[in-house]
N, C-alpha and C. Protein backbone atom coordinates (compact mmCIF):
# COMPACT_ATOMS: atom_id res chain seq x y z
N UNK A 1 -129.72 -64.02 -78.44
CA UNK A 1 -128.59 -63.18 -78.76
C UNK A 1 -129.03 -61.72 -78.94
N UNK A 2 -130.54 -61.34 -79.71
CA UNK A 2 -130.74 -60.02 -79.72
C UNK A 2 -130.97 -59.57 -78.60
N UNK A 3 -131.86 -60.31 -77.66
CA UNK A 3 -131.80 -59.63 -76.29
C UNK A 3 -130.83 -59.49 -75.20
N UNK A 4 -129.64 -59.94 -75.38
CA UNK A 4 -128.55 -59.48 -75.02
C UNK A 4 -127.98 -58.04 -75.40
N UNK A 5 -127.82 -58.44 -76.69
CA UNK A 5 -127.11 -57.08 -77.61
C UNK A 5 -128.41 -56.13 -77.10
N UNK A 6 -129.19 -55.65 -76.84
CA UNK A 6 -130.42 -55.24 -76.36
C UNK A 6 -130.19 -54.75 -75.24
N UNK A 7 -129.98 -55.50 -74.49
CA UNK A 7 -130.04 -55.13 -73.11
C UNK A 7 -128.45 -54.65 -72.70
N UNK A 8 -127.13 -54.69 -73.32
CA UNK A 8 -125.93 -53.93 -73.08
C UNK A 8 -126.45 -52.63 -73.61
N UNK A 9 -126.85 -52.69 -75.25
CA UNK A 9 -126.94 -51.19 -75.59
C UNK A 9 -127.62 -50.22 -74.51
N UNK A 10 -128.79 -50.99 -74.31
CA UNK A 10 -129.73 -50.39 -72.84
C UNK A 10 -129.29 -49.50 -71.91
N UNK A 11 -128.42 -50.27 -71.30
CA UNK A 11 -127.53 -50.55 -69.98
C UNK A 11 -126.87 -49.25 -70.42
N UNK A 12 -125.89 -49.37 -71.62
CA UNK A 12 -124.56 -48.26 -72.07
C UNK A 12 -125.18 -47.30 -72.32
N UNK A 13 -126.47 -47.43 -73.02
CA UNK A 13 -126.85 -46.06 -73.15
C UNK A 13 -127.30 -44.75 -71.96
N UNK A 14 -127.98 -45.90 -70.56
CA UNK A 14 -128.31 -45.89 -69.55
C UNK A 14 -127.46 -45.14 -68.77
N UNK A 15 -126.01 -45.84 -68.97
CA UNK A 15 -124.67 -44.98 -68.04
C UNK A 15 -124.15 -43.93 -69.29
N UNK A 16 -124.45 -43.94 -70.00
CA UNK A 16 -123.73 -42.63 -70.84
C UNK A 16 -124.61 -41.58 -70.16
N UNK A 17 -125.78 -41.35 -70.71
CA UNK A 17 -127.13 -40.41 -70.05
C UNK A 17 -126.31 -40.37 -68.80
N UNK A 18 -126.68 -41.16 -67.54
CA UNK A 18 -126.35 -40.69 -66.45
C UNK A 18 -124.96 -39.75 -65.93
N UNK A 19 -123.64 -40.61 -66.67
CA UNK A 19 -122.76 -39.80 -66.59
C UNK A 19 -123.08 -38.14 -67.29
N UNK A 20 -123.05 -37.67 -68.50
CA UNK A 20 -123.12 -37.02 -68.99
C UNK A 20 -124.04 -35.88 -68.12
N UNK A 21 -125.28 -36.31 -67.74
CA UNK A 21 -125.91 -35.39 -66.96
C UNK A 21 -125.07 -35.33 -65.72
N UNK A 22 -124.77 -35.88 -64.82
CA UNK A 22 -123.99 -35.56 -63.70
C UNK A 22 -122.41 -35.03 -63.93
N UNK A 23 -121.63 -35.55 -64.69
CA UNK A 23 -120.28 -35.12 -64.67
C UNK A 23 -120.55 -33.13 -64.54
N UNK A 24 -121.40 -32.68 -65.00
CA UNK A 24 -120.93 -31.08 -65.24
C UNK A 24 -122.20 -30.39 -64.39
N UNK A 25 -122.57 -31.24 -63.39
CA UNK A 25 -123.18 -30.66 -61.83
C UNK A 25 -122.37 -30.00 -61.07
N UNK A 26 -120.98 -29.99 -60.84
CA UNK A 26 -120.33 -29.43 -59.44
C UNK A 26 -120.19 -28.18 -60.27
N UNK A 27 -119.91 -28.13 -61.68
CA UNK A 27 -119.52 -27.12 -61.85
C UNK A 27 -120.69 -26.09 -62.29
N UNK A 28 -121.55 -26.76 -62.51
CA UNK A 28 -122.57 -25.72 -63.04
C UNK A 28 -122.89 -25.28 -61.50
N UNK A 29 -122.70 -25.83 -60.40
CA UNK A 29 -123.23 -25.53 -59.09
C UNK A 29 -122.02 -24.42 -58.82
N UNK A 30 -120.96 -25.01 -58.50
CA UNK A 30 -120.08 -23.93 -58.29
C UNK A 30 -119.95 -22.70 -59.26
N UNK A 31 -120.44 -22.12 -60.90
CA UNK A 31 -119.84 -21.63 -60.89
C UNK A 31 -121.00 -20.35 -60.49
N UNK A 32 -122.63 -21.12 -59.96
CA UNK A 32 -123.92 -20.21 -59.93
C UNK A 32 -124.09 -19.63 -58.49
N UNK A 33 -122.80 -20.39 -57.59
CA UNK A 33 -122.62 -19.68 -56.05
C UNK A 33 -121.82 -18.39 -56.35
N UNK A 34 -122.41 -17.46 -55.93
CA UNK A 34 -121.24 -16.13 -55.77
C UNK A 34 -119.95 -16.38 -54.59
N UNK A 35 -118.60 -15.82 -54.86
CA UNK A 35 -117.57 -15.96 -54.31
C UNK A 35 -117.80 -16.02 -52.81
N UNK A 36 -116.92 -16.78 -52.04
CA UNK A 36 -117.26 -16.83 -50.61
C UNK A 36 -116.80 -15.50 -49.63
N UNK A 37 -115.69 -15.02 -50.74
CA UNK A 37 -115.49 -13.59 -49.67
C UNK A 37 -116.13 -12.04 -49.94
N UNK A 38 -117.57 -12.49 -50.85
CA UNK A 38 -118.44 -11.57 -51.38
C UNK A 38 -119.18 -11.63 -49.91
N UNK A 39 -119.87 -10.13 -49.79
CA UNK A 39 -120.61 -9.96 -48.44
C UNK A 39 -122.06 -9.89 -49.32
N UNK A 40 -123.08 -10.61 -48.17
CA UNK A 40 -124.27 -10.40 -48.68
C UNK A 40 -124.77 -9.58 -48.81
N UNK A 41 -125.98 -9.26 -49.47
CA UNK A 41 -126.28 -7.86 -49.33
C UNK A 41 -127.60 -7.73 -48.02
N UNK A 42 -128.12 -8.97 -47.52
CA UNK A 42 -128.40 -8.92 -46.90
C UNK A 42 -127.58 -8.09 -44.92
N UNK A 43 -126.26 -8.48 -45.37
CA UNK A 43 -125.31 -7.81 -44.32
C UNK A 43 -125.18 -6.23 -44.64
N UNK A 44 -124.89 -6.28 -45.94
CA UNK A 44 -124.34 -4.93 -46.29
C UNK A 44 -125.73 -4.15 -46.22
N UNK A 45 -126.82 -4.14 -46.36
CA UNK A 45 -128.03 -3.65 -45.64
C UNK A 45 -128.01 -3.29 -44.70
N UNK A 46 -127.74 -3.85 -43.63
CA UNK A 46 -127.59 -3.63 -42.39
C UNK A 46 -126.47 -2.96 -41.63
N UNK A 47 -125.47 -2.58 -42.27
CA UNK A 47 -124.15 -1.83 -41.83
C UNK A 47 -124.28 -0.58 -41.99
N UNK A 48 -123.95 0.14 -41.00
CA UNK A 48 -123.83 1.74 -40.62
C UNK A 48 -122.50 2.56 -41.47
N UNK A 49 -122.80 2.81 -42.56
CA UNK A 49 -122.00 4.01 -43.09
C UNK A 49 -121.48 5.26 -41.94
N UNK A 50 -120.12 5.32 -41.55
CA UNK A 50 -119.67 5.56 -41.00
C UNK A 50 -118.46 6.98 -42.01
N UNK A 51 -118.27 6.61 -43.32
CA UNK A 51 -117.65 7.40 -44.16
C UNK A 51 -118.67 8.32 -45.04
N UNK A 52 -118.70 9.81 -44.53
CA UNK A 52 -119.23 10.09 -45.74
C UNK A 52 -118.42 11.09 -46.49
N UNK A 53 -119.16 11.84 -47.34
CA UNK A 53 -118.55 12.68 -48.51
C UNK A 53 -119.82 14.29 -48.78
N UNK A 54 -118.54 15.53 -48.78
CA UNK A 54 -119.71 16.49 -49.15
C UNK A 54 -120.58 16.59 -50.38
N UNK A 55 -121.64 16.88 -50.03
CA UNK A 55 -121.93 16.91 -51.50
C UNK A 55 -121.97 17.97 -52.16
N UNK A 56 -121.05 19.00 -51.69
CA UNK A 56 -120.99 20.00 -52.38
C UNK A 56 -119.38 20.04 -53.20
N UNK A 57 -118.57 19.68 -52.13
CA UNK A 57 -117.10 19.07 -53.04
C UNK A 57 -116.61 17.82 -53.19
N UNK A 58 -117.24 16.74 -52.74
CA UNK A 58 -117.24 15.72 -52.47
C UNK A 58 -115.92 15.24 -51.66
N UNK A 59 -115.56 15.39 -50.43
CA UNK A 59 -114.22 15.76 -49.81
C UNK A 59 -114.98 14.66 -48.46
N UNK A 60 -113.92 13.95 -48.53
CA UNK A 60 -114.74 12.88 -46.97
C UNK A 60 -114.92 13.78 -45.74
N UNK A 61 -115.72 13.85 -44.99
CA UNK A 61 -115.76 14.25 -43.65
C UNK A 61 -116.68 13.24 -42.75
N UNK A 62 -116.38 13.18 -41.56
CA UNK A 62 -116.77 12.91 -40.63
C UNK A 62 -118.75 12.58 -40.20
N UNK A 63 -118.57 11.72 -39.43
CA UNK A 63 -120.22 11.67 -39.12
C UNK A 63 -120.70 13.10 -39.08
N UNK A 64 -119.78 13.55 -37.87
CA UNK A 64 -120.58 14.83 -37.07
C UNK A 64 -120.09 15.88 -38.30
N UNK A 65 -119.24 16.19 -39.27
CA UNK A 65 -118.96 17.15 -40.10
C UNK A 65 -120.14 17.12 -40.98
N UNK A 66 -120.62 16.19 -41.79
CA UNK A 66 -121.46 15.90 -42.24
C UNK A 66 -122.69 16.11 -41.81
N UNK A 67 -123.42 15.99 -40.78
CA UNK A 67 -124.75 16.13 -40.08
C UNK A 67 -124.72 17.76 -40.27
N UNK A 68 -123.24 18.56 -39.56
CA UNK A 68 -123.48 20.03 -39.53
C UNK A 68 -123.50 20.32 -40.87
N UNK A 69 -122.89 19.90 -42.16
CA UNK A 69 -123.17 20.14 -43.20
C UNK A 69 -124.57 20.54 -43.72
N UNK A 70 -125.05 19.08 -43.74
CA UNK A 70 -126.36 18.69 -43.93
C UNK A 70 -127.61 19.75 -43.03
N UNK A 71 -127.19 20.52 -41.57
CA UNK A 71 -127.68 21.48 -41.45
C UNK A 71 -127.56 22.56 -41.69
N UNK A 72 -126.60 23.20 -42.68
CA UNK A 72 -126.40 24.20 -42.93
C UNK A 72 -127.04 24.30 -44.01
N UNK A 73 -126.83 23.52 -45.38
CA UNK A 73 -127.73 23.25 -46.40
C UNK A 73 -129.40 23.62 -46.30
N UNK A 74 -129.88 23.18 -45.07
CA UNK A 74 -131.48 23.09 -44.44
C UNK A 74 -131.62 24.48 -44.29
N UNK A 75 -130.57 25.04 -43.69
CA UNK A 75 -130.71 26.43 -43.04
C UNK A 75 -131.02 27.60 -43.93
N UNK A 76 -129.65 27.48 -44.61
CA UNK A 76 -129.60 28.97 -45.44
C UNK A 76 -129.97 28.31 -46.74
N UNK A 77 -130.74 29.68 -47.65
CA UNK A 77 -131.89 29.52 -48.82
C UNK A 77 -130.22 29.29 -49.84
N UNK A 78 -130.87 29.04 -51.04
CA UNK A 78 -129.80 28.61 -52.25
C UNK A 78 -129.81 30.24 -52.52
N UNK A 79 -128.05 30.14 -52.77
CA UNK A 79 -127.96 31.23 -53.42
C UNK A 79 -128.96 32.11 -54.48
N UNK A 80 -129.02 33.52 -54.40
CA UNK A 80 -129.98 33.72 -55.67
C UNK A 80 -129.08 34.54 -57.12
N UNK A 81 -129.89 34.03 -58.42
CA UNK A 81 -129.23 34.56 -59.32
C UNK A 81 -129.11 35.68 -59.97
N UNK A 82 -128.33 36.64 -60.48
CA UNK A 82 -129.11 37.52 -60.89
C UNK A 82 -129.97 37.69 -62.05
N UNK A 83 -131.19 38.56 -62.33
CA UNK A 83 -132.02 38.53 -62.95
C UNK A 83 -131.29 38.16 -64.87
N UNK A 84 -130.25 38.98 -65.15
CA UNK A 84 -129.58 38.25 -66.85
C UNK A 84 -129.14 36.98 -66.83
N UNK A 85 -128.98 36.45 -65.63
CA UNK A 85 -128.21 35.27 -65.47
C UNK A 85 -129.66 34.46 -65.70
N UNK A 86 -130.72 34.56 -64.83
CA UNK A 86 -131.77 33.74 -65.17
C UNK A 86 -132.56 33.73 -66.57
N UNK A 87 -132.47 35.00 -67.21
CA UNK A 87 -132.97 35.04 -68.48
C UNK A 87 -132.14 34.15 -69.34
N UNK A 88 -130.56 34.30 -69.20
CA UNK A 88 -129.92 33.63 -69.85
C UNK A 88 -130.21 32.22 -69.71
N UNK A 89 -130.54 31.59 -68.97
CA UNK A 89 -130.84 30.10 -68.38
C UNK A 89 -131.91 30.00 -69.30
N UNK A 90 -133.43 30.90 -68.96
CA UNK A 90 -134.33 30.71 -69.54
C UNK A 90 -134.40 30.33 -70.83
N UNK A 91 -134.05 31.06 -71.77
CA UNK A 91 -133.27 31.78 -72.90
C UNK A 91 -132.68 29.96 -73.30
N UNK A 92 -131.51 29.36 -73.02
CA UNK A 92 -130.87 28.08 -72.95
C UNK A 92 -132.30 27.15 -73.28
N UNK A 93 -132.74 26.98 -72.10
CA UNK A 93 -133.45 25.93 -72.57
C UNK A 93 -134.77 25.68 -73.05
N UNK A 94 -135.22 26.81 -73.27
CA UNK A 94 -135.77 27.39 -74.34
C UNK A 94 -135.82 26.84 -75.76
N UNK A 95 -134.68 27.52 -76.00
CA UNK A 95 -133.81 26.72 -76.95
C UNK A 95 -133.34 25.45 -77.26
N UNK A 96 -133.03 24.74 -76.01
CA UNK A 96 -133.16 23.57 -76.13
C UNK A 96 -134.49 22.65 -76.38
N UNK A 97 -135.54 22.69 -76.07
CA UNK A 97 -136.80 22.95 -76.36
C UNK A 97 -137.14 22.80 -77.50
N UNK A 98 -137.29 24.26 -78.04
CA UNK A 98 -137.42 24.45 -79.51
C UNK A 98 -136.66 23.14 -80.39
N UNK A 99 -135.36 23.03 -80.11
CA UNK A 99 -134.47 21.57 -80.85
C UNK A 99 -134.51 20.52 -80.61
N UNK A 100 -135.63 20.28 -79.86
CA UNK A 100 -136.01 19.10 -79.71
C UNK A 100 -137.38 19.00 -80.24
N UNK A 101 -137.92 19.98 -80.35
CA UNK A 101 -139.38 20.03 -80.89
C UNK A 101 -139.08 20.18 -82.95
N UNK A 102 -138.17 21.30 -83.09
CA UNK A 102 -137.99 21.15 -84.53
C UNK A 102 -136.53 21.29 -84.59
N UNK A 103 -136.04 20.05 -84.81
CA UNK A 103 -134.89 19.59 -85.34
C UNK A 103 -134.07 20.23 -86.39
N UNK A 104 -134.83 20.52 -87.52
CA UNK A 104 -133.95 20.95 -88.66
C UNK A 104 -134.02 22.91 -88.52
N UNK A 105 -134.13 23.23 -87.26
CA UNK A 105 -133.71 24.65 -87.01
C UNK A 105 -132.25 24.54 -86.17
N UNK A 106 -131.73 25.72 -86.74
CA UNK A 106 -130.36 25.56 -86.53
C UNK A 106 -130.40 27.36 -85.52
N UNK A 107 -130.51 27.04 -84.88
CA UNK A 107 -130.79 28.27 -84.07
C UNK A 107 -128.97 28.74 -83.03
């Protein structure tokens, strides 16, 4: 009689375990797949940006608007500042500087 009662508990305990581990497989599987109408990035790697944007106003233009952009940028030097304007800059972070070096100046 004990090895009966023995061998059901066995058994029940046997299919509890098994169920329990399998019942919440599809979902732990499904929920670790990313969506099916997500693009890989393996694709999206490989696709030709065709839209771009200036980067000076950020305004969409064209392949070819863009390339001449991008050579004009190459071409002509950055504006220059004038000499108070750069002291003033200097001057800024400088200052910023200093307040990061000593904190309890209130400059």
């Amino acid at each position: 009689m004990k090895w009966i009662r023995f061998s059901v508990f066995s058994l029940s305990s046997i299919i509890v375990v098994w169920l329990s581990s399998h019942l919440g497989t599809p979902a732990m599987v499904a929920d670790a797949l990313p969506p099916i109408e997500d693009t890989p990035e393996e694709i999206l790697r490989t696709e030709i940006i065709i839209d771009a944007r200036s980067p000076i106003d950020g305004k969409p233009l064209t392949p070819v608007e863009y390339a001449q952009l991008q050579e004009q940028l190459q071409v002509s030097p950055p504006p220059k500042l004038s000499q108070n304007l750069r002291q003033t800059v200097f001057l800024l972070r400088l200052r910023k500087v200093l307040l990061q070096v000593f904190p309890f100046l209130d400059l």
